[in-house]
Protein backbone atom coordinates (compact mmCIF):
# COMPACT_ATOMS: atom_id res chain seq x y z
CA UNK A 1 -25.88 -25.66 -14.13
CA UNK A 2 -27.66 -27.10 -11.37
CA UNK A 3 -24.76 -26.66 -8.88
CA UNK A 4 -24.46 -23.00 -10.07
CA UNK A 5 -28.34 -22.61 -9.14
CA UNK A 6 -27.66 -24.48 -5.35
CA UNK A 7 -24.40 -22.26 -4.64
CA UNK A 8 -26.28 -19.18 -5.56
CA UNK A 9 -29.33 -19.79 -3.34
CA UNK A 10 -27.04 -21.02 -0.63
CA UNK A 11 -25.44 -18.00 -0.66
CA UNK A 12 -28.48 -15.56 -0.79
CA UNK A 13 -29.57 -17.94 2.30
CA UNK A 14 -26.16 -17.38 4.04
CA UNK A 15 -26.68 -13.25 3.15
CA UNK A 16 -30.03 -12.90 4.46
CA UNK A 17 -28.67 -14.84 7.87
CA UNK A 18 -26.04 -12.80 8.30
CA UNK A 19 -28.11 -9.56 7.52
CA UNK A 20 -30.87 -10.98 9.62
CA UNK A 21 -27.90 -11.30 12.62
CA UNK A 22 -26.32 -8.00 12.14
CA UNK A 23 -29.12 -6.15 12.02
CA UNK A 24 -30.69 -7.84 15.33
CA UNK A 25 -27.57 -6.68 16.81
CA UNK A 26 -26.23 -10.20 17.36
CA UNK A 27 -22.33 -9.24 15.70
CA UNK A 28 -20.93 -12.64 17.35
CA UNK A 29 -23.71 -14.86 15.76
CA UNK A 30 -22.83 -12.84 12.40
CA UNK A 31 -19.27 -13.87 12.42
CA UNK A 32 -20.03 -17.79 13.48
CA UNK A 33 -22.72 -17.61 11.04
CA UNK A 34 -20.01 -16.31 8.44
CA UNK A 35 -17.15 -18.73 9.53
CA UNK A 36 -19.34 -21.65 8.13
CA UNK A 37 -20.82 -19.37 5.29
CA UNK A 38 -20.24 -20.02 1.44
CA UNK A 39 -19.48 -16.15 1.71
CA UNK A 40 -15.77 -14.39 0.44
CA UNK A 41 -14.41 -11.69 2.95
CA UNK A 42 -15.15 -9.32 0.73
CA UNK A 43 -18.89 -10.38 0.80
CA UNK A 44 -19.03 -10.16 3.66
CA UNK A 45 -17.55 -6.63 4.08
CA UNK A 46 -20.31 -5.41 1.68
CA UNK A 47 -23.12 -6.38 4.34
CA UNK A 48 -20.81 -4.79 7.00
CA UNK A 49 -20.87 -1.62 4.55
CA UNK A 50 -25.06 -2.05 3.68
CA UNK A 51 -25.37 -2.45 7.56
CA UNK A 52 -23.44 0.85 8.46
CA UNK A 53 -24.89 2.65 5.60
CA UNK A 54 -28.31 1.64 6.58
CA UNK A 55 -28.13 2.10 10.56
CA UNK A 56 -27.06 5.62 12.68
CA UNK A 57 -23.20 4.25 13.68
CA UNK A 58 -21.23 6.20 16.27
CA UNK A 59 -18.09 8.45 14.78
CA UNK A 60 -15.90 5.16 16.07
CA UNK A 61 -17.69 2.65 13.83
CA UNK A 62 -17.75 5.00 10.47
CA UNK A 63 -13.77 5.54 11.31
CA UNK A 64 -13.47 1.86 12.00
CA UNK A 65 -9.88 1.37 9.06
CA UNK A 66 -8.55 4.33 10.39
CA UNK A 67 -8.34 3.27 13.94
CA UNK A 68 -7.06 -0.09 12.84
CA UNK A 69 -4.51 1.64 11.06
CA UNK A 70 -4.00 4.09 14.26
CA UNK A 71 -3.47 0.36 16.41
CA UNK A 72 -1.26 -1.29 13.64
CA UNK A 73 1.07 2.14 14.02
CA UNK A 74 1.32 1.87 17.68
CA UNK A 75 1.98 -1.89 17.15
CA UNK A 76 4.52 -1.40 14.56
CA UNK A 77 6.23 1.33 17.38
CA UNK A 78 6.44 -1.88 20.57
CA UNK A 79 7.43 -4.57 18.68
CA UNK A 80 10.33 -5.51 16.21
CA UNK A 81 10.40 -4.33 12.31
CA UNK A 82 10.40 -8.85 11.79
CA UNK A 83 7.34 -9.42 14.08
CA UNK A 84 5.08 -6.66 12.93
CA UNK A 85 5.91 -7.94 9.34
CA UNK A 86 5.44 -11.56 10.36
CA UNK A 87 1.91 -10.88 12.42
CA UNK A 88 0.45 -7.67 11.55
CA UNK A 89 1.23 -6.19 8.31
CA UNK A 90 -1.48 -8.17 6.18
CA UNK A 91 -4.07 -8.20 8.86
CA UNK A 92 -7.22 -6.11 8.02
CA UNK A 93 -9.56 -5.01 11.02
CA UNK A 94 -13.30 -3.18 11.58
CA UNK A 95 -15.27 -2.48 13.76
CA UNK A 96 -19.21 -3.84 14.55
CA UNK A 97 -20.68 -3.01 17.92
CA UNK A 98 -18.76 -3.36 20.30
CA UNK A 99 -16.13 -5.65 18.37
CA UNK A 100 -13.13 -5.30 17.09
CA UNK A 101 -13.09 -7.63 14.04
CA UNK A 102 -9.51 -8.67 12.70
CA UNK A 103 -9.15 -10.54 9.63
CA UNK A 104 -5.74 -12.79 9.67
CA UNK A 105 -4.10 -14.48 6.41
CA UNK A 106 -4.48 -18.21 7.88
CA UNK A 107 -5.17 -20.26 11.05
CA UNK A 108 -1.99 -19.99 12.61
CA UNK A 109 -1.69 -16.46 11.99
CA UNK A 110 -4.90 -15.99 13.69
CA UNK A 111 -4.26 -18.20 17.04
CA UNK A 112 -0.62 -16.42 17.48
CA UNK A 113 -2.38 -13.21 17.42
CA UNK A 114 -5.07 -14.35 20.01
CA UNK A 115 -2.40 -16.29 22.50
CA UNK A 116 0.64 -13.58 21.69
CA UNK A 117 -1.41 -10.13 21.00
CA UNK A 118 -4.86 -9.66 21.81
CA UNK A 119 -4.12 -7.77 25.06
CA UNK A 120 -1.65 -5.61 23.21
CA UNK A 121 -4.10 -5.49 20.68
CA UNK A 122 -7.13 -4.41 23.49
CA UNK A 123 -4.94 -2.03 25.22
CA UNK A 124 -3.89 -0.15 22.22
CA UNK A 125 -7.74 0.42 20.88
CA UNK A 126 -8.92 1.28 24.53
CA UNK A 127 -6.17 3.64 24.56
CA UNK A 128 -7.26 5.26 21.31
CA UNK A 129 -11.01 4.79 21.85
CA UNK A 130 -11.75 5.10 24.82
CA UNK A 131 -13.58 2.39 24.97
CA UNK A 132 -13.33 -1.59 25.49
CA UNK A 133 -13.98 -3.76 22.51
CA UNK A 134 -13.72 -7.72 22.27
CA UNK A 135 -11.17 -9.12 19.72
CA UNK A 136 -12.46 -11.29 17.56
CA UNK A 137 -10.01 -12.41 14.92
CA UNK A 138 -10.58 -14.39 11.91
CA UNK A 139 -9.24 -16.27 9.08
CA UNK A 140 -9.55 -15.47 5.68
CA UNK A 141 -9.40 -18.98 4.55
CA UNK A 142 -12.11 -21.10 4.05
CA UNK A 143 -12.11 -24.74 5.47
C-alpha cells in the first residue's frame, strides 16, 4: 500500500514538472524531464493535449498527427516498401513549439532514425510547413 501511495505522489510530482516546463515554454526540458519520468506515453500525451487545449496554438500545432501523417506519406513515397515498414510505420509524432516530437518503438529504432533520417525527416516537414522544426525522437520504453 505504501509503494502505491510513493508511485502516485511521484507521479503527480513528475506531472506538475512537466506541466510547470511546458507551460514556461521550455519543450526540451519537458521531454528530459519525461525521459526520466515515472510517466506512460500516453500520460504524457494528455499534458501535451491539457497544454494545447489550455494555450492559443498556431493552425500547425492543432494539426500536429496530420502533418506527421503528411511526412510518413512522403517517406513511405523515397524509400523502399521494407524500410518504411522497418523504421517508420509504428512511429507516432507531434508537434510542441518549435519541435517535432517522434515517438520510436525502442532504442535502436530511435538512434537509426536520428543517424539514417532526421534530415529526410527535417526536409520533408519544412517542405510541408514551411517552417524549421528540431527532431527530437524518443523511445517509448522505459529504462
Amino acid at each position: 500500500m505504501k509503494e502505491d501511495i510513493s508511485e502516485d505522489i511521484y507521479k503527480e510530482i513528475d506531472e506538475a514538472r512537466i506541466l510547470k516546463a511546458l507551460k514556461d515554454g521550455n519543450q526540451k526540458d519537458a521531454l528530459i524531464l519525461f525521459k526520466y519520468s515515472s510517466l506512460s506515453k500516453e500520460e504524457f500525451d494528455k499534458l501535451l493535449e491539457k497544454i494545447n487545449s489550455e494555450s492559443q496554438l498556431d493552425r500547425t500545432q492543432l494539426q500536429s498527427s496530420d502533418i506527421w501523417n503528411q511526412v510518413l506519406n512522403i517517406i513511405s513515397s523515397k524509400v523502399s516498401s521494407p524500410t518504411y515498414e522497418a523504421w517508420f510505420e509504428k512511429t507516432k509524432g507531434g508537434f510542441l513549439g518549435d519541435s517535432l516530437i517522434i515517438f520510436s518503438k525502442n532504442h535502436f529504432q530511435r538512434d537509426w532514425l536520428e543517424v539514417q533520417y532526421q534530415d529526410l525527416i527535417s526536409d520533408i516537414v519544412k517542405q510541408i510547413t514551411g517552417k524549421v522544426y528540431k527532431i527530437n525522437i524518443l523511445t517509448e520504453q522505459k529504462w
